[in-house]
N, C-alpha and C. Protein backbone atom coordinates (compact mmCIF):
# COMPACT_ATOMS: atom_id res chain seq x y z
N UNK A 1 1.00 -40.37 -15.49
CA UNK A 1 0.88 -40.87 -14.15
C UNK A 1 1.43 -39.86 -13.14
N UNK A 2 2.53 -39.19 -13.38
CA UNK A 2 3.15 -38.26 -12.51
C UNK A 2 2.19 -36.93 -12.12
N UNK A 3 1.38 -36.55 -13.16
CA UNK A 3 0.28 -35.28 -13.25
C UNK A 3 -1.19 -35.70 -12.83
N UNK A 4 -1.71 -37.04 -12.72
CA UNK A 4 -2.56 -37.49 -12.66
C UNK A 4 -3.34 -36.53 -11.93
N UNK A 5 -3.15 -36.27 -10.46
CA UNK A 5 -3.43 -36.38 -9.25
C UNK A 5 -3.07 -34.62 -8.82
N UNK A 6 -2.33 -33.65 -10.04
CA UNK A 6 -2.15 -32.37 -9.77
C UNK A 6 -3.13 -31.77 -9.58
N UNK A 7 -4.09 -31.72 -10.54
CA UNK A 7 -5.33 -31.30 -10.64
C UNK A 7 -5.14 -30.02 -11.39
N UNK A 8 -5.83 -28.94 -11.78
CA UNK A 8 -5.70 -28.09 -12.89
C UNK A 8 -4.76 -26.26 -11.96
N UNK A 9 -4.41 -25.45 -12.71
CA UNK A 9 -3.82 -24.78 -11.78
C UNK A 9 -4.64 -23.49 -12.48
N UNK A 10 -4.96 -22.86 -11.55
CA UNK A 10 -5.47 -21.79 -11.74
C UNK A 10 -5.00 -20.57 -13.07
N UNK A 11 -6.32 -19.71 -13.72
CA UNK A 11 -5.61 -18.91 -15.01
C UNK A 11 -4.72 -18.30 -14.26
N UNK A 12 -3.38 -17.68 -14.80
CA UNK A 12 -2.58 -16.64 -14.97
C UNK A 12 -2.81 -15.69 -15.77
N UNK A 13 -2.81 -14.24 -15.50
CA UNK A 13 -3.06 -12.95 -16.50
C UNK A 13 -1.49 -12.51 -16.95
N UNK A 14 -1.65 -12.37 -18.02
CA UNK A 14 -0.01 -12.04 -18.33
C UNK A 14 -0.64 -10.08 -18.63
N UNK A 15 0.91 -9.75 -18.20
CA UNK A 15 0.90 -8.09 -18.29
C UNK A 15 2.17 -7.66 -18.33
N UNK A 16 2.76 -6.24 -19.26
CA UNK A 16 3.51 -5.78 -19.08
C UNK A 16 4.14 -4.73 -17.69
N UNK A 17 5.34 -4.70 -17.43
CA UNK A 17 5.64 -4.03 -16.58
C UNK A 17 6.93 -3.52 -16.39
N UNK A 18 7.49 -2.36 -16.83
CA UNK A 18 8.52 -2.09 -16.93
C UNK A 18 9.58 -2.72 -17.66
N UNK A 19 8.86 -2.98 -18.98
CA UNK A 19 9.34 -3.92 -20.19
C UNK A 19 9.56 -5.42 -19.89
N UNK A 20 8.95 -6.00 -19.12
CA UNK A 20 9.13 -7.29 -18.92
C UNK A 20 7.67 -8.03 -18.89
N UNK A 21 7.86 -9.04 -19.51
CA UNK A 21 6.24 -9.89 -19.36
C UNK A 21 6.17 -10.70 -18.33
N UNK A 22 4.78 -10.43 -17.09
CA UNK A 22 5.08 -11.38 -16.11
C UNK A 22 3.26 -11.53 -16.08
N UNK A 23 3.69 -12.42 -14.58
CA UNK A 23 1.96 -12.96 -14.77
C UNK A 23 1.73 -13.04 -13.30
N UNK A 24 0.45 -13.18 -12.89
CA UNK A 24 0.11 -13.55 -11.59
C UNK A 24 -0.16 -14.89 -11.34
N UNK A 25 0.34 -15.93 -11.52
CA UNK A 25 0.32 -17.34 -11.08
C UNK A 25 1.58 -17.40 -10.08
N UNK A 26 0.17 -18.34 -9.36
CA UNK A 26 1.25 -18.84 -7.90
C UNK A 26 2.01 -19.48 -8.14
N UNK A 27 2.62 -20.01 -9.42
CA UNK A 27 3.31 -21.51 -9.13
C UNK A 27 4.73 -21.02 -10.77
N UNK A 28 4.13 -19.03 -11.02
CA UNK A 28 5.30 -19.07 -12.12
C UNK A 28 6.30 -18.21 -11.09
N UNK A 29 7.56 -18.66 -12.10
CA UNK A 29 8.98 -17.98 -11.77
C UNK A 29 9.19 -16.40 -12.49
N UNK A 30 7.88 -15.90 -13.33
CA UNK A 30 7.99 -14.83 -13.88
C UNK A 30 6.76 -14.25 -13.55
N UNK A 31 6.18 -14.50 -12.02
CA UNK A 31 5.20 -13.49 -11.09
C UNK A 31 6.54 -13.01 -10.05
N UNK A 32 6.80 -11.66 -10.11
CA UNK A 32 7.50 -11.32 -9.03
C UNK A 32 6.99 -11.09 -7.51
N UNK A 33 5.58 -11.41 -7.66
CA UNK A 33 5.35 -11.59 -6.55
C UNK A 33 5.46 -12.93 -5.19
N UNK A 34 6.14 -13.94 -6.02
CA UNK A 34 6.74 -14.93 -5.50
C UNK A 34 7.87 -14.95 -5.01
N UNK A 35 8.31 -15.66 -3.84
CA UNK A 35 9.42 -15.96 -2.86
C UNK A 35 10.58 -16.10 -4.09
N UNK A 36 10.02 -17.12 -5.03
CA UNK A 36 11.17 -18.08 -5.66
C UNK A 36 11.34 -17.36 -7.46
N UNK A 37 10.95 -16.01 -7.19
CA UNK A 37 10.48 -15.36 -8.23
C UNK A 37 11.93 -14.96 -9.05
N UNK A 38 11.96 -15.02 -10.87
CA UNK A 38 13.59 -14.63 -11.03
C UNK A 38 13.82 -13.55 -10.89
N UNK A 39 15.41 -12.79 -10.74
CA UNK A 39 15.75 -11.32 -10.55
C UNK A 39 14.86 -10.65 -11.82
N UNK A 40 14.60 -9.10 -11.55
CA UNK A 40 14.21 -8.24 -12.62
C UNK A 40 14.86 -8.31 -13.77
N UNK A 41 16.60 -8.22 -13.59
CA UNK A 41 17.05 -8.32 -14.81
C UNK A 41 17.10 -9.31 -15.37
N UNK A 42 16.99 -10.70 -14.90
CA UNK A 42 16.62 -11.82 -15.65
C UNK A 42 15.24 -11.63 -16.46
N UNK A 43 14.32 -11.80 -15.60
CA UNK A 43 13.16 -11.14 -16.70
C UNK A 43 12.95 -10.40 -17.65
N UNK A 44 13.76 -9.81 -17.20
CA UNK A 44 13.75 -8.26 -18.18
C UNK A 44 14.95 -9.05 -20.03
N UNK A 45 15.71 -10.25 -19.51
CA UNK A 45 16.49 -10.76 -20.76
C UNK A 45 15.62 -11.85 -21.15
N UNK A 46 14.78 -12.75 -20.40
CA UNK A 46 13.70 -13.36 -20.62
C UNK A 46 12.75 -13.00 -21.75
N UNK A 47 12.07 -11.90 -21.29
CA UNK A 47 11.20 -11.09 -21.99
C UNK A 47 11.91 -10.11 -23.47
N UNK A 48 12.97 -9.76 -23.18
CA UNK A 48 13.96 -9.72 -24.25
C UNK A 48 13.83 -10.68 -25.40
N UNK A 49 14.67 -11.70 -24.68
CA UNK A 49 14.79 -12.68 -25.87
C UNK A 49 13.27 -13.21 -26.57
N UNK A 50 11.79 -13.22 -25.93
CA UNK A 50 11.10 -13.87 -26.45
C UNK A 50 10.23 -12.56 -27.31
N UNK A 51 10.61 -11.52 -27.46
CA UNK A 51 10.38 -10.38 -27.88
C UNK A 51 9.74 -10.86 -29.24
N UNK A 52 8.44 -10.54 -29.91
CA UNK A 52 8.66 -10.69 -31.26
C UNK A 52 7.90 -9.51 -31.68
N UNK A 53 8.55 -9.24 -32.96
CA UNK A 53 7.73 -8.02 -33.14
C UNK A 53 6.30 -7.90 -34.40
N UNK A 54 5.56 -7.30 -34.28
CA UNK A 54 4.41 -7.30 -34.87
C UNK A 54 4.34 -6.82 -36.49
């Protein structure tokens, strides 16, 4: 009931960038191109921790 009425949110492209994974969605906290966007070095421990290796 709470999502009903959101409606769908546009793709996000995820990409590397100076070792951190971010994306271009308007509505993530890991597009630095947002107001409300987290610090680099948060991202940068973000992208750290979800690190997996191949």
């Amino acid at each position: 009931m709470l999502i009903e009425n959101q409606g769908l949110w546009a793709p996000a492209r995820w990409r590397s960038a100076g070792g951190v994974r971010i994306n271009d969605g308007g509505h993530s906290y890991r597009n630095p191109s947002n107001a409300f966007a987290l610090p680099q070095q948060r991202l940068l421990e973000i992208s750290s921790a979800l690190h997996e290796e191949s």
